[in-house]
Protein backbone atom coordinates (compact mmCIF):
# COMPACT_ATOMS: atom_id res chain seq x y z
CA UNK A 1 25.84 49.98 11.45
CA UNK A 2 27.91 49.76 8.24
CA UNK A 3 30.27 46.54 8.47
CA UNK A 4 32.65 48.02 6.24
CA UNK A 5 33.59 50.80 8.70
CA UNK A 6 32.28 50.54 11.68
CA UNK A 7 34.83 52.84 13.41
CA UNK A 8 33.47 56.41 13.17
CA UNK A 9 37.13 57.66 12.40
CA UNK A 10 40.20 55.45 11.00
CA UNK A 11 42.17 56.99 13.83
CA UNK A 12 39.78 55.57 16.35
CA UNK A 13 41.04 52.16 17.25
CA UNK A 14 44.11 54.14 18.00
CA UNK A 15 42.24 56.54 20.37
CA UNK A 16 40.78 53.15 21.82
CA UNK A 17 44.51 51.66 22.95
CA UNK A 18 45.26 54.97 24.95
CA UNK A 19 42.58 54.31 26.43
CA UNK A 20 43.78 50.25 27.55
CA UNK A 21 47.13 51.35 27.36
CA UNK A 22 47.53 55.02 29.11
CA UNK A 23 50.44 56.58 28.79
CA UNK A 24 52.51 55.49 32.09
CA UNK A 25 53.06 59.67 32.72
CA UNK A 26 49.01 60.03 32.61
CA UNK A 27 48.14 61.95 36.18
CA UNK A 28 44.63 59.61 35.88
CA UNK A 29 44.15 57.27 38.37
CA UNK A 30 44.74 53.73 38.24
CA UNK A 31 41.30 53.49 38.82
CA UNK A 32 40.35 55.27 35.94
CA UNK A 33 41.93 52.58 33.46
CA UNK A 34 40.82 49.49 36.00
CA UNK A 35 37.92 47.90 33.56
CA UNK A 36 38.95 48.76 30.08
CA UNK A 37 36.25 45.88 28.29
CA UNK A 38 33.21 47.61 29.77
CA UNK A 39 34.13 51.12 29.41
CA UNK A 40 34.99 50.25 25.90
CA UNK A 41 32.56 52.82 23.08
CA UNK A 42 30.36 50.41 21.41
CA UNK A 43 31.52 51.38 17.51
CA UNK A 44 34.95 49.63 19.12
CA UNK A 45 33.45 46.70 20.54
CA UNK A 46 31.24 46.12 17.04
CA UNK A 47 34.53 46.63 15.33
CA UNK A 48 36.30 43.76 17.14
CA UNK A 49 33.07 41.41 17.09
CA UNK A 50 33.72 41.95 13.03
CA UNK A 51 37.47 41.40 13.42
CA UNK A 52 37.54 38.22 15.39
CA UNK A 53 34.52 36.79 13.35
CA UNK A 54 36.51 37.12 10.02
CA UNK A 55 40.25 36.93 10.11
CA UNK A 56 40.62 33.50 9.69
CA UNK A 57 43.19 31.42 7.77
CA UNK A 58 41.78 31.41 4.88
CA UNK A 59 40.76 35.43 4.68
CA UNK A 60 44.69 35.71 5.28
CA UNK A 61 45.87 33.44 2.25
CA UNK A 62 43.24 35.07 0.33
CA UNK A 63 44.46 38.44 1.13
CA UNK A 64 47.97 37.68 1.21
CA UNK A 65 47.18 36.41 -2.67
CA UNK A 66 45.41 39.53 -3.42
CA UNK A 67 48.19 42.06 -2.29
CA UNK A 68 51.79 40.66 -1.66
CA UNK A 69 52.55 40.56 -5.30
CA UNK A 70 52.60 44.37 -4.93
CA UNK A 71 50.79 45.48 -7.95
CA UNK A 72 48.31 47.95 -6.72
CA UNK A 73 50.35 51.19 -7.07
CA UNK A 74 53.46 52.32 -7.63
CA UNK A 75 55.01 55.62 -5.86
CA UNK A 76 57.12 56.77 -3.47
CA UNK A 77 56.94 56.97 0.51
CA UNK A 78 56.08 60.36 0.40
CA UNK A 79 53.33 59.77 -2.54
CA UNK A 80 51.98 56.86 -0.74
CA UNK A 81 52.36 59.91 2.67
CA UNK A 82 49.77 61.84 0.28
CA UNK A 83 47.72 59.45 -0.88
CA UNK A 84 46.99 58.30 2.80
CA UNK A 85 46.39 61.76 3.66
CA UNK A 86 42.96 61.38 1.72
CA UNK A 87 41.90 59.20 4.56
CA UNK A 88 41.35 62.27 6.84
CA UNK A 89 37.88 61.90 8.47
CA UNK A 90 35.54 64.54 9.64
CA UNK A 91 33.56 62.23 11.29
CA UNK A 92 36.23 61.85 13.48
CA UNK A 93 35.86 63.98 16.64
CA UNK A 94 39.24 63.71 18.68
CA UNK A 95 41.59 65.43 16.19
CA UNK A 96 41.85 67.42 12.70
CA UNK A 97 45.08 66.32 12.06
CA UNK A 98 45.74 64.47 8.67
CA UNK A 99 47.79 61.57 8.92
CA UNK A 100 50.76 62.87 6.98
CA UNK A 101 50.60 65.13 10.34
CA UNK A 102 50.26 62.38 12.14
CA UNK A 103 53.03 60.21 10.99
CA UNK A 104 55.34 63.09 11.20
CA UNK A 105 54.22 63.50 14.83
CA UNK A 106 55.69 59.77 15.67
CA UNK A 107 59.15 60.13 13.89
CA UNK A 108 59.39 63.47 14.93
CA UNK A 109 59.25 62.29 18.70
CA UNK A 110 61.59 59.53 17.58
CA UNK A 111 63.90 61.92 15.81
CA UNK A 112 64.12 64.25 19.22
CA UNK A 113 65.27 61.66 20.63
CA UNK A 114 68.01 61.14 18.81
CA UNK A 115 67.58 57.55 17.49
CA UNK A 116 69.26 56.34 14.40
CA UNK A 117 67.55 57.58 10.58
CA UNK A 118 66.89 54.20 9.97
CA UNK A 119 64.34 54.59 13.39
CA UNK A 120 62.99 58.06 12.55
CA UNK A 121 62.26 56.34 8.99
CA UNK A 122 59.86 53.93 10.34
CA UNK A 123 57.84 56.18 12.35
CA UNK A 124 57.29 58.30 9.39
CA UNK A 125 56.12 54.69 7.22
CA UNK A 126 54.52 52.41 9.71
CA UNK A 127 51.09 53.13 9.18
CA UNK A 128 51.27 53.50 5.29
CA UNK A 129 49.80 50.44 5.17
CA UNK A 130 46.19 52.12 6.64
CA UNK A 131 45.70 52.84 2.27
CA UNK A 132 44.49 49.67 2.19
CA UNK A 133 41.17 51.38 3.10
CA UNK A 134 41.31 53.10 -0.03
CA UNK A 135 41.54 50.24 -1.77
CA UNK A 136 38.14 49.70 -0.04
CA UNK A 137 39.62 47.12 2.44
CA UNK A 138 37.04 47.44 5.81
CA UNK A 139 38.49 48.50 8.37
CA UNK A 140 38.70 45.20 10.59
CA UNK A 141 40.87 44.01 7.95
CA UNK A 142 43.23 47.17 8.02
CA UNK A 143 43.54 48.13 11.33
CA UNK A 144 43.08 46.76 14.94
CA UNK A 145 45.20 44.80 17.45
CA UNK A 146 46.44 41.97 15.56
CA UNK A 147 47.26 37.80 16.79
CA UNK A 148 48.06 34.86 14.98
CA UNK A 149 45.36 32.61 12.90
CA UNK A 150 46.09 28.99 12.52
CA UNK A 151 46.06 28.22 16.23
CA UNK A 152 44.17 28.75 19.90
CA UNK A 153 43.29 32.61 20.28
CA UNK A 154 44.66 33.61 23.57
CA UNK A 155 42.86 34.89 26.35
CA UNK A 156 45.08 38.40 26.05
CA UNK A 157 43.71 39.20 22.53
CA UNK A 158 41.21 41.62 23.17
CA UNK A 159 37.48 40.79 23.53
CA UNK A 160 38.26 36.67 23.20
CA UNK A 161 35.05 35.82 23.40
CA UNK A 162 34.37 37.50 19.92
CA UNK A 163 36.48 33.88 18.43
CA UNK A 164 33.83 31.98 19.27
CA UNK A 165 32.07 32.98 15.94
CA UNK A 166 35.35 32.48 13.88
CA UNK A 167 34.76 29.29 11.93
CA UNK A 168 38.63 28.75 12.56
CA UNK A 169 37.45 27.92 15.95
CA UNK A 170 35.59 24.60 14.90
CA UNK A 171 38.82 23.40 13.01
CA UNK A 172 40.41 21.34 15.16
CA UNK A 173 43.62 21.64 13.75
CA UNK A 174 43.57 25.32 15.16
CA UNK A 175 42.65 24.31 18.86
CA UNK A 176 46.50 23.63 20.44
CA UNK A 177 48.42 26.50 21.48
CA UNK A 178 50.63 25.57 18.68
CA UNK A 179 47.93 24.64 15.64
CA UNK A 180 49.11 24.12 12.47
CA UNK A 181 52.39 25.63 13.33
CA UNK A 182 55.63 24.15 15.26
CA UNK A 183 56.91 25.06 18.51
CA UNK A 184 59.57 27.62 18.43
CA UNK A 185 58.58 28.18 14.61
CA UNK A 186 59.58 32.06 14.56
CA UNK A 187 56.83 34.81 14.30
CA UNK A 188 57.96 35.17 11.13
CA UNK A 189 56.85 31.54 9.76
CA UNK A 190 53.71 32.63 11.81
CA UNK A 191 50.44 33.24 9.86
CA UNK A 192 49.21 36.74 11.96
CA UNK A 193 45.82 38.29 11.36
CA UNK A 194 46.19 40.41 8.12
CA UNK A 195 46.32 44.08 8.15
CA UNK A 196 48.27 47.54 7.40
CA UNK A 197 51.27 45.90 9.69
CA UNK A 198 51.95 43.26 7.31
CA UNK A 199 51.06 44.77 3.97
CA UNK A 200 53.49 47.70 5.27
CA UNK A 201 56.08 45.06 6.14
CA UNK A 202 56.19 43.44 2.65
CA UNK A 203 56.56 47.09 0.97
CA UNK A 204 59.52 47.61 2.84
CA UNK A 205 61.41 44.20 4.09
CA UNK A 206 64.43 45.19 1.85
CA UNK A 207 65.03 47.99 2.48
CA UNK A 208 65.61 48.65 6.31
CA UNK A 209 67.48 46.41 9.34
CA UNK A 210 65.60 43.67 10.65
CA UNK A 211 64.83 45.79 13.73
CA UNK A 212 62.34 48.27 11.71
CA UNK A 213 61.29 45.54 9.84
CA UNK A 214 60.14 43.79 13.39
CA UNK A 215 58.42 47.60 14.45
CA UNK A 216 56.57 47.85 11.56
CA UNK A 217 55.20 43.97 10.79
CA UNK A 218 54.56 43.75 15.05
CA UNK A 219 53.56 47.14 16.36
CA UNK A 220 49.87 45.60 16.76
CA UNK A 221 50.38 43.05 18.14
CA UNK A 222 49.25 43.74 21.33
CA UNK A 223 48.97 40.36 22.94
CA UNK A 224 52.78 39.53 22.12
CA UNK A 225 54.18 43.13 23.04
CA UNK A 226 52.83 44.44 26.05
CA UNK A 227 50.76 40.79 27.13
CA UNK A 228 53.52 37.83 27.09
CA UNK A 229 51.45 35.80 24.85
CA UNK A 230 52.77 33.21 22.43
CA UNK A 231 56.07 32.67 23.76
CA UNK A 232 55.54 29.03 22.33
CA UNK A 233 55.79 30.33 18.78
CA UNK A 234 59.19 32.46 19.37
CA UNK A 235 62.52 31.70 18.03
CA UNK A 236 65.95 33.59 19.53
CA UNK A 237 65.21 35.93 17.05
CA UNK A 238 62.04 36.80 18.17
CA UNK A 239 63.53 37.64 21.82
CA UNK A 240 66.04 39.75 20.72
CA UNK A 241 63.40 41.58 18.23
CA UNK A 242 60.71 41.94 20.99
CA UNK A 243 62.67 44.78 22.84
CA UNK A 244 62.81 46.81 19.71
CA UNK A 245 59.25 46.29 19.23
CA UNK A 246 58.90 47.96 22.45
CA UNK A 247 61.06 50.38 22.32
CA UNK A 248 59.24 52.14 19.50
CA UNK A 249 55.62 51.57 20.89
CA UNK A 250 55.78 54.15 23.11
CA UNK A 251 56.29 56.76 20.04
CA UNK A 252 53.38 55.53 18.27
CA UNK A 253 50.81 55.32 21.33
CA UNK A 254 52.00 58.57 22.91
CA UNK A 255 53.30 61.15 20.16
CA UNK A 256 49.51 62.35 19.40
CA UNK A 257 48.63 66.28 19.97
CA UNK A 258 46.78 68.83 18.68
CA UNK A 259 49.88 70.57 17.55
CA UNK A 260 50.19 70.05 14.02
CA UNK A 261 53.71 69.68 12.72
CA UNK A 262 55.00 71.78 9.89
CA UNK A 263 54.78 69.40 6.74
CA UNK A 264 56.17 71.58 4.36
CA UNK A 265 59.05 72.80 6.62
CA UNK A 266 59.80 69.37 7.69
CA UNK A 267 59.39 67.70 4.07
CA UNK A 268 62.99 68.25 2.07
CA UNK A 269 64.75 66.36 5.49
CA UNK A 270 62.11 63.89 4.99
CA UNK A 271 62.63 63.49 1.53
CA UNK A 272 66.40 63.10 2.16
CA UNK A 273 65.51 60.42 4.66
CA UNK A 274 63.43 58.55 2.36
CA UNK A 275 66.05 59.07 -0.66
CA UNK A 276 68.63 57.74 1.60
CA UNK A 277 66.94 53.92 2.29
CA UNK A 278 64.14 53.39 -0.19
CA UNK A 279 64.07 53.63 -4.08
CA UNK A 280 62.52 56.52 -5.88
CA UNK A 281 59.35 54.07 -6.27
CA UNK A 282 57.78 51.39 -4.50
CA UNK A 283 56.15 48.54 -5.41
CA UNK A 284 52.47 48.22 -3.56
């Protein structure tokens, strides 16, 4: 199996969390969704055994060194829409959408709704942090749930036992449920595993409200959204940001179809949108 990419699809760990986190409007059984580990395809499982083996503290400096000074690229949200569109993979059997099609879906659903632009905006740009992989990032450092490094892994990360071939797990410095950071610290003076959330984040921290800032650095991490983990690292901030976090998860695990939206129809209000928060170019 190729380490790199050992997902056959990019889209698949996404396909993966409908299937631990079914939509609560599913007619399936709970009975269906009862032992989500074993039922688990094993091209997901070997993709977590890679992730939890090699996000450590380290990896994340290193990384953090290698991209946050935002000189890979420089184009718009809509470029950087088109560039990630090149990801589209035939290997990938659940859906020949492309992901401009699939961003669209999400702040489509949002924009139904009738949440504020700034909302509808991060639907459309959450995930275009995934070119990373063209950058020829693997994937277990691009997507996947995602958890802090730098102290214990919690039981409520997926597949735990994967961390006990993390070197971080020898350190121990890393070993409390607090580590290297203090309690109440703020997630945001938290070290979390590095991926398309955080690179995405960086892109775009000044140029939307803290609460689509929070959707887009967060909306993989699992353990802290939908589990209750690492309350010990939250400030007041953090509790206030959490419900926003969850209010837009739904639109991201549950706006999928095989419908594909209009993109050229639905691009000059896009382009509006984008004009009206972010600069003609961004830094990446």
């Amino acid at each position: 199996m190729d380490e790199q990419r050992p997902l056959g699809g990019i889209d698949d760990w996404e396909d993966d969390l409908l299937r631990r986190y079914p939509d609560p409007g599913d007619e399936k059984s709970d009975e269906q969704f009862r032992n989500y580990d074993d039922a688990a395809p094993d091209h997901v499982r070997e993709f977590y055994r890679q992730n939890h083996r090699r996000q450590t503290v380290e990896f994340g400096r290193q990384k953090r060194d290698q991209y946050l000074g935002l000189s890979q690229a420089r184009m718009s949200a809509w470029e950087a829409l088109e560039f990630l569109n090149t990801l589209v993979d035939e290997s990938d059997p659940d859906t020949e959408l492309s992901q401009v099609q699939h961003c669209l879906q999400t702040s489509e659903a949002i924009r139904a709704d009738g949440h504020p632009d700034w909302f509808i905006l991060v639907g459309l740009v959450h995930d275009l942090g995934k070119i990373l992989c063209l950058w020829d990032e693997p994937q277990w450092a691009v997507t996947g749930d995602t958890y802090p490094v730098g102290c214990a892994f919690s039981e409520k990360i997926v597949y735990p036992e994967f961390f006990s071939d993390n070197p971080d797990s020898d350190n121990p410095a890393y070993q409390s449920e607090t580590g290297m950071y203090e309690p109440g610290i703020g997630l945001d003076n938290v070290m979390m595993s590095w991926g398309h959330d955080e690179y995405t984040y960086q892109v775009m921290q000044n140029y939307l409200p803290r609460e689509g800032l929070a959707m887009i650095r967060y909306h993989s991490f699992y353990p802290w959204h939908h589990a209750g983990a690492y309350q010990q690292l939250m400030n007041e901030d953090d509790r206030e940001m959490l419900s926003w976090v969850q209010k837009f998860q739904p639109y991201d695990l549950y706006s999928k179809s095989d419908s594909p939206p209009d993109v050229e129809q639905l691009k000059p209000f896009y382009t509006e949108l984008i004009d009206q928060f972010l600069p003609p170019v961004l830094a990446w």
